[in-house]
Protein backbone atom coordinates (compact mmCIF):
# COMPACT_ATOMS: atom_id res chain seq x y z
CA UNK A 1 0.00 0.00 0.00
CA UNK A 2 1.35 3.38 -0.95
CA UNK A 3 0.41 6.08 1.13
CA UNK A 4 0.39 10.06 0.70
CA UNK A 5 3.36 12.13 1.78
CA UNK A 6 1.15 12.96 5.17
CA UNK A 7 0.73 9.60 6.00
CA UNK A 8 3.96 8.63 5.73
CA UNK A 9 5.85 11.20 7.23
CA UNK A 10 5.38 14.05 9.91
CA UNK A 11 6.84 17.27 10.63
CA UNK A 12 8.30 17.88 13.84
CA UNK A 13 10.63 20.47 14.65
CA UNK A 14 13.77 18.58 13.43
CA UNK A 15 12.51 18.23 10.53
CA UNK A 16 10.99 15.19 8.53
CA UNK A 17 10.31 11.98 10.20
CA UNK A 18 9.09 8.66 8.93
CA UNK A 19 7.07 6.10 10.15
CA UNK A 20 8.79 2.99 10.16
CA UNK A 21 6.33 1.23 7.67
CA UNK A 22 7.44 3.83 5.05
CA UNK A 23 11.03 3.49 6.03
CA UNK A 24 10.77 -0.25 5.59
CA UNK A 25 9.03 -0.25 2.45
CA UNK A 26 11.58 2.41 1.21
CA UNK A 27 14.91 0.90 1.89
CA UNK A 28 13.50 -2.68 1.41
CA UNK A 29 14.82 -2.97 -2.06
CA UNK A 30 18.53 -3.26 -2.67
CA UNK A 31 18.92 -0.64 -5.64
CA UNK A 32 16.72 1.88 -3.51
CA UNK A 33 19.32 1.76 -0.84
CA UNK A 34 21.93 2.15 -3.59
CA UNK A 35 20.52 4.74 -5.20
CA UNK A 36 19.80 6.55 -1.89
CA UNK A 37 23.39 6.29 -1.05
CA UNK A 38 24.61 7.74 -3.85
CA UNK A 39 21.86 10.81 -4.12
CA UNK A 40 22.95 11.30 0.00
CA UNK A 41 26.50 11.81 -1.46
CA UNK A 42 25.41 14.20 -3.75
CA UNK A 43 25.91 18.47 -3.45
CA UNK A 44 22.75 19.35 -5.92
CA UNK A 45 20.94 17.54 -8.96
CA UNK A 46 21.74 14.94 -10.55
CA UNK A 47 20.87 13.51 -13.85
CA UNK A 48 19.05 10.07 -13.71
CA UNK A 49 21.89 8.69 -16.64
CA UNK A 50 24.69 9.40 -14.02
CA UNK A 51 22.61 7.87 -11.22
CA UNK A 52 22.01 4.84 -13.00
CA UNK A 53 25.50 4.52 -13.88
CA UNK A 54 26.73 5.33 -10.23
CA UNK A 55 24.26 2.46 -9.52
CA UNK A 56 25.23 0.21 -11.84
CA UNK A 57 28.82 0.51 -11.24
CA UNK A 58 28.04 -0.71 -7.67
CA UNK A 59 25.56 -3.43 -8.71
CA UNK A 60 28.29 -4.81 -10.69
CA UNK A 61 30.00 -7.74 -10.19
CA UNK A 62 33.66 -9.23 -11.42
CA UNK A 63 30.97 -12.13 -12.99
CA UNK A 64 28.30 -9.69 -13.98
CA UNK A 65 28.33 -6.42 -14.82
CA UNK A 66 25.03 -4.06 -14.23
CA UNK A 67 23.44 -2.75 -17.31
CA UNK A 68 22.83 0.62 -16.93
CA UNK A 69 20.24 1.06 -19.37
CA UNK A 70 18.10 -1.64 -17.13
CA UNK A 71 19.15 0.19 -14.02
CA UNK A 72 17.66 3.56 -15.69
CA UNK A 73 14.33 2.02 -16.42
CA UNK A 74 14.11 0.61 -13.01
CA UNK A 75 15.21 3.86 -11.79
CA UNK A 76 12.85 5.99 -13.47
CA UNK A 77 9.57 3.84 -13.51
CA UNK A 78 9.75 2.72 -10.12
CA UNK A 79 12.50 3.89 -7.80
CA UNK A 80 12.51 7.80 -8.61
CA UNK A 81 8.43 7.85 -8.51
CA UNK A 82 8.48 6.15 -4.86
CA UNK A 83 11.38 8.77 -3.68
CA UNK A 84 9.63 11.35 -4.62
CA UNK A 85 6.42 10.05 -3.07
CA UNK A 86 7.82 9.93 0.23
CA UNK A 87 9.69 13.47 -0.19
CA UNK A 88 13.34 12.36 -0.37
CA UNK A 89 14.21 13.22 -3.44
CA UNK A 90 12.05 15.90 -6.24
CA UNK A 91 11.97 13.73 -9.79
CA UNK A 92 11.41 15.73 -12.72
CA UNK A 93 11.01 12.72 -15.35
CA UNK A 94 10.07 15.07 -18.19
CA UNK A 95 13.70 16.35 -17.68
CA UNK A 96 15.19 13.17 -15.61
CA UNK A 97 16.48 15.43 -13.34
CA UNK A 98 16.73 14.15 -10.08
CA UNK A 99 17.41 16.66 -7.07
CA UNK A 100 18.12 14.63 -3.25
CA UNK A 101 16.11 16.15 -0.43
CA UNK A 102 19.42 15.95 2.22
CA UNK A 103 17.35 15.46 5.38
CA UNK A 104 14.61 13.07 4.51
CA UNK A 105 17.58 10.76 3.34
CA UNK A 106 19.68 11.81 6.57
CA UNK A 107 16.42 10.38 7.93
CA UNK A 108 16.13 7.40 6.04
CA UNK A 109 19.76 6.37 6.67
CA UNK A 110 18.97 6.70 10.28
């Protein structure tokens, strides 16, 4: 069940908090994490071509490497939407420009 940025998070005075359901569902999937890693690392927006490749490079293996065209789609059509949902990151996909909200993954990580 996806819920609505109210339901999932609350304001306090330190800023944004989520429930632990969201923060579950949120870093329950592997390239989620990864990709919330590497948006945590970054200064402003990215662009979702270097994200998937920043993912992709980490999802790879000496035995397999990631595709980064795969990671892209995965990124954009599922990933990116359910960041944004939640308020961690602001996905433009008309543009694929992908800018990290710093505390609501400072949040997440925690």
């Amino acid at each position: 069940m996806i819920h609505t940025k109210t339901d999932q998070t609350t304001e306090q005075s330190s800023g944004l908090v989520f429930d632990e359901n969201t923060r579950h569902h949120v870093l329950a999937d592997e390239r989620r994490r990864t990709a919330c890693n590497v948006l945590a690392e970054c200064e402003q927006y990215v662009q979702l071509s270097d994200l998937a490749h920043a993912v992709a490079g980490s999802e790879a293996t000496d035995r397999e490497p990631a595709s980064t065209g795969r990671v892209g789609v995965t990124l954009h059509h599922v990933h990116l939407p359910l960041l944004d949902d939640v308020g961690a990151v602001d996905y433009e996909p008309s543009t694929h420009r992908v800018t990290p909200n710093d505390a609501a993954l400072d949040e997440l990580a925690h």
